[in-house]
Protein backbone atom coordinates (compact mmCIF):
# COMPACT_ATOMS: atom_id res chain seq x y z
CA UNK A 1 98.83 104.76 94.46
CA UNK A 2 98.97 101.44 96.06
CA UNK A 3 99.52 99.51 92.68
CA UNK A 4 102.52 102.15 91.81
CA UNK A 5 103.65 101.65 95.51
CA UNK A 6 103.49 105.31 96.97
CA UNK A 7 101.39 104.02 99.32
CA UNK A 8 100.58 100.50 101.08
CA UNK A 9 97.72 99.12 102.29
CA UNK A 10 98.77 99.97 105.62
CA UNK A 11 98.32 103.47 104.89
CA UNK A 12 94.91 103.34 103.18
CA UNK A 13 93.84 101.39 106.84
CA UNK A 14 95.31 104.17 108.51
CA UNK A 15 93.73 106.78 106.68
CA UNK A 16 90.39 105.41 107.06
CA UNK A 17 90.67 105.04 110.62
CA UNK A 18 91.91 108.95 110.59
CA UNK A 19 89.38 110.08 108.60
CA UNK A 20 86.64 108.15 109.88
CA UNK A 21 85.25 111.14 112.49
CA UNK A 22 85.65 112.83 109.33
CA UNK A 23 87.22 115.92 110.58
CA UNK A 24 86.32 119.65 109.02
CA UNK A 25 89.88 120.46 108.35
CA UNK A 26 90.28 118.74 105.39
CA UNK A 27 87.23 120.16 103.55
CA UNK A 28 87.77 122.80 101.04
CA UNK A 29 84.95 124.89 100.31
CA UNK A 30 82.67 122.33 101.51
CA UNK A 31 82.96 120.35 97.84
CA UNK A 32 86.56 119.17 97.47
CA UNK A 33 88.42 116.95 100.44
CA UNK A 34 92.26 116.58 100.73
CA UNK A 35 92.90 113.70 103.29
CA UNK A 36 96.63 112.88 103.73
CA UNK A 37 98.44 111.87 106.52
CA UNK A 38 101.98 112.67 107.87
CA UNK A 39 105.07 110.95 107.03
CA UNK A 40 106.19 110.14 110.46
CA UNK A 41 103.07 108.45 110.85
CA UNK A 42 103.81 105.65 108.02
CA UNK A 43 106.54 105.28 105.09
CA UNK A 44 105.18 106.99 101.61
CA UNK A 45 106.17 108.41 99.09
CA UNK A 46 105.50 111.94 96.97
CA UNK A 47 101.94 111.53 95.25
CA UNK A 48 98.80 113.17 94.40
CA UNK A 49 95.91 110.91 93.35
CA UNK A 50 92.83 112.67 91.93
CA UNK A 51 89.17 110.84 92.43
CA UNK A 52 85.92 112.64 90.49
CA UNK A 53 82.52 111.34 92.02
CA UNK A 54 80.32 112.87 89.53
CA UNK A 55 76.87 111.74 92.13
CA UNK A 56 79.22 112.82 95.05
CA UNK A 57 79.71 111.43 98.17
CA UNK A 58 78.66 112.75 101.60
CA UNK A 59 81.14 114.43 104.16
CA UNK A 60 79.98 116.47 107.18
CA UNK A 61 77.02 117.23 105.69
CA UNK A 62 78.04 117.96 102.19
CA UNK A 63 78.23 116.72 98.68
CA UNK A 64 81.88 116.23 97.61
CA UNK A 65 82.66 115.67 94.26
CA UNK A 66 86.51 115.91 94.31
CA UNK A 67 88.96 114.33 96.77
CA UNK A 68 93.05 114.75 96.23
CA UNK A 69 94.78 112.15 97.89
CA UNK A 70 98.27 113.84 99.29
CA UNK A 71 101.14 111.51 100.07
CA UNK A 72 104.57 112.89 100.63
CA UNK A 73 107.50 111.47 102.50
CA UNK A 74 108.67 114.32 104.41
CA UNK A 75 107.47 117.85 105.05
CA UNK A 76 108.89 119.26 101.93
CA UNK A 77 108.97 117.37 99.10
CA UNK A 78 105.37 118.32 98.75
CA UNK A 79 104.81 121.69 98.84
CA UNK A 80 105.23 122.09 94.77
CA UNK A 81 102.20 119.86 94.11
CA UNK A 82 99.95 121.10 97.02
CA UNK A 83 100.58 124.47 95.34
CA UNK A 84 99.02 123.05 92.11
CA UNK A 85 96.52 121.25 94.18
CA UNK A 86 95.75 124.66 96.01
CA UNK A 87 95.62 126.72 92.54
CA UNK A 88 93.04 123.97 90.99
CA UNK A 89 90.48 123.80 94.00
CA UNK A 90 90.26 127.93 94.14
CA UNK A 91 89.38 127.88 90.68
CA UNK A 92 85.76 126.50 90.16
CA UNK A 93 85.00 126.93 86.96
CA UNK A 94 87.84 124.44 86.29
CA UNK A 95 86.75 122.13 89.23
CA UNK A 96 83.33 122.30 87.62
CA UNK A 97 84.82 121.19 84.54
CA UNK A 98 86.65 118.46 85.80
CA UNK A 99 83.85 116.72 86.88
CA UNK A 100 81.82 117.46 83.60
CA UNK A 101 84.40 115.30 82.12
CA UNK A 102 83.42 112.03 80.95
CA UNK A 103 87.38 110.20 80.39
CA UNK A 104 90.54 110.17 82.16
CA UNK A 105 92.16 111.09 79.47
CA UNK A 106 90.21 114.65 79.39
CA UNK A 107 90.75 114.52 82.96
CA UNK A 108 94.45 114.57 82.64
CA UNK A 109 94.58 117.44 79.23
CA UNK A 110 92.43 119.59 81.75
CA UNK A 111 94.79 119.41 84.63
CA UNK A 112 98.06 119.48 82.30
CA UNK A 113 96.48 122.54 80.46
CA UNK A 114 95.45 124.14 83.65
CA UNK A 115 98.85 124.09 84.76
CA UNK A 116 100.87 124.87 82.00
CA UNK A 117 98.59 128.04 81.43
CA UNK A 118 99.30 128.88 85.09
CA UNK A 119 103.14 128.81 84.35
CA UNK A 120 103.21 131.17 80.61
């Protein structure tokens, strides 16, 4: 996100410093995080980054194997994608599957699949 300029450096700094009490609230069922931060706290703009840690990571205690990265640049514009985001993480038989995968490429056909099957 920093290469395609939705976010700077500034942010990431930002969001490790937020993040670095690593507070419950953005824990979803104790195997998936969703850090953000809010957009009057620094410029970015609307993206979702998706990182699979197939060994995991630890947070609060936990393994996490899947963090979304939410960046929007107001309070709206990203409500459509955390809706996605939100449909994805309830499901875990596909968030088991997305870390089964072995190529970003999978990765991607998963997600796109996931979604478009959501929609019919």
């Amino acid at each position: 996100m920093i290469n395609k300029e939705i976010i700077s450096q500034d942010y990431q700094k930002l969001l490790l410093r937020e993040y670095s009490e690593m507070p419950e609230f953005i824990s979803l069922r104790r195997k998936i995080v969703l850090p953000h931060l809010a957009p009057n706290l620094i410029n970015q703009k609307l993206g979702v980054s998706l990182l699979i840690a197939k060994k995991g990571f630890s947070y609060n205690g936990y393994t996490i194997k899947v963090a979304f990265l939410l960046a929007t640049p107001d309070k709206t514009s990203h409500l459509a994608a955390l809706y996605d985001v939100n449909k994805t993480v309830n499901d875990e038989n596909f968030i088991d599957g997305l870390i089964m995968n072995n190529s970003k490429k999978s990765v991607i056909h998963e997600i796109g699949t996931f979604i478009y099957k959501e929609v019919i």
